[in-house]
Protein backbone atom coordinates (compact mmCIF):
# COMPACT_ATOMS: atom_id res chain seq x y z
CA UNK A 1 57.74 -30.54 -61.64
CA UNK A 2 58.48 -34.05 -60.96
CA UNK A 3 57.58 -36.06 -58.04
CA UNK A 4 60.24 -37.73 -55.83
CA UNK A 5 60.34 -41.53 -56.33
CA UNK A 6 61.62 -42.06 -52.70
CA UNK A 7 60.19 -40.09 -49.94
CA UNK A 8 58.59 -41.80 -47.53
CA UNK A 9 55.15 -41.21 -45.58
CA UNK A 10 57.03 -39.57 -42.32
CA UNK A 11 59.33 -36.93 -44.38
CA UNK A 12 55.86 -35.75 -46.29
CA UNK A 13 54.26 -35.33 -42.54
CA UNK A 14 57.13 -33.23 -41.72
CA UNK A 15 56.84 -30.99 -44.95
CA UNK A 16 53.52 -30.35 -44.62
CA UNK A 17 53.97 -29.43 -41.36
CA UNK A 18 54.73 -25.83 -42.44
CA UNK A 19 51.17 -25.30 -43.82
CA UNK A 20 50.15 -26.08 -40.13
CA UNK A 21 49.80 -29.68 -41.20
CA UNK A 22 50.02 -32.04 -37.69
CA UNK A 23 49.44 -35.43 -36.98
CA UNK A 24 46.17 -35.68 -35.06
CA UNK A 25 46.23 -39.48 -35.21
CA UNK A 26 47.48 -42.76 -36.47
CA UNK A 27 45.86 -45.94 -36.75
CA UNK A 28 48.17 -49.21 -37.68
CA UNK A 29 50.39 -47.70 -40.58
CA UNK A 30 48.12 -44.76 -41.38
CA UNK A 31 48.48 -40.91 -40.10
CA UNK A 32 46.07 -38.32 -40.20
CA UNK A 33 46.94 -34.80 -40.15
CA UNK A 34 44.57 -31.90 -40.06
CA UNK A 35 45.27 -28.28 -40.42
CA UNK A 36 43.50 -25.10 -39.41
CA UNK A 37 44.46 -22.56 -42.32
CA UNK A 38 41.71 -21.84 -44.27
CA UNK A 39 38.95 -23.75 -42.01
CA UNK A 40 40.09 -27.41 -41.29
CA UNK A 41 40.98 -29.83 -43.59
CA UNK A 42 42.33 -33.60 -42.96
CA UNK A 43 44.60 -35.52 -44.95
CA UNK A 44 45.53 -39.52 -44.50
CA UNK A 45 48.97 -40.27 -45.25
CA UNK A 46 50.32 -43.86 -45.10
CA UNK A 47 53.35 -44.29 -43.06
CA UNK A 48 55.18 -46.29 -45.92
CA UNK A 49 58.66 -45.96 -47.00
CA UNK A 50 58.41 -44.90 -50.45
CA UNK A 51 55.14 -43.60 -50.81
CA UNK A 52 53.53 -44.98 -54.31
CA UNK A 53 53.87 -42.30 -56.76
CA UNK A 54 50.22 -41.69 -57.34
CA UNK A 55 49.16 -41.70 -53.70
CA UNK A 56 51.53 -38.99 -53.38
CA UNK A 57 50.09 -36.94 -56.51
CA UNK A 58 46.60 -37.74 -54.95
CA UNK A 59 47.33 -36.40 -51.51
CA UNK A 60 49.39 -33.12 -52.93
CA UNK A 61 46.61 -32.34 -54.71
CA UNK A 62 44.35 -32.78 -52.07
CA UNK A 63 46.50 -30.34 -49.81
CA UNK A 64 47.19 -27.75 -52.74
CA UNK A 65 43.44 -27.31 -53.28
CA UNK A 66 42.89 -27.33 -49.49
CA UNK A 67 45.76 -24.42 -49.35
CA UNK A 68 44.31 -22.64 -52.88
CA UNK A 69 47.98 -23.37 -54.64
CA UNK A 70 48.15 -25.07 -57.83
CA UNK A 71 49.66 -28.37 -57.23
CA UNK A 72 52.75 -27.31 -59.15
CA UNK A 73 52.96 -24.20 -56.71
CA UNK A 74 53.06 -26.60 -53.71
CA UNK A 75 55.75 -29.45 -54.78
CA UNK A 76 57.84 -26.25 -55.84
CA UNK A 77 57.42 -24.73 -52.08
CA UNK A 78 58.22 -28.08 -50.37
CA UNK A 79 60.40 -29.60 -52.83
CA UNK A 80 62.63 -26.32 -53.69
């Protein structure tokens, strides 16, 4: 599946918010959210409007490993 050219840093925060993603913090122009499911894990997620493609591919995968989904499984959940 593709990744979207124009979504910015805020609308990701808010889709990962139903794998118990929340923003613990942000610093400047940079939030951190940390979930709970499967032990804790933190992601960084610049609050940009778009997002670069590959820093979105880099944090995706970071979460779909995190959440033992194949990256592919994960953009189809929040992007479907």
């Amino acid at each position: 599946m593709r990744l979207p050219r124009d979504l910015s840093g805020g609308q990701l925060a808010k889709l990962l918010a139903a794998y118990g993603y929340v923003i613990t913090r942000q610093t400047g122009s940079h939030m951190r959210l940390t979930t709970r499911r499967h032990g804790e894990h933190h992601i960084t997620i610049p609050a940009h409007d778009p997002l670069r493609v590959g820093t979105l591919n880099s944090i995706l995968t970071d979460a779909a490993a995190h959440l033992q989904l194949t990256k592919d499984q994960l953009l189809a959940a929040l992007f479907d």
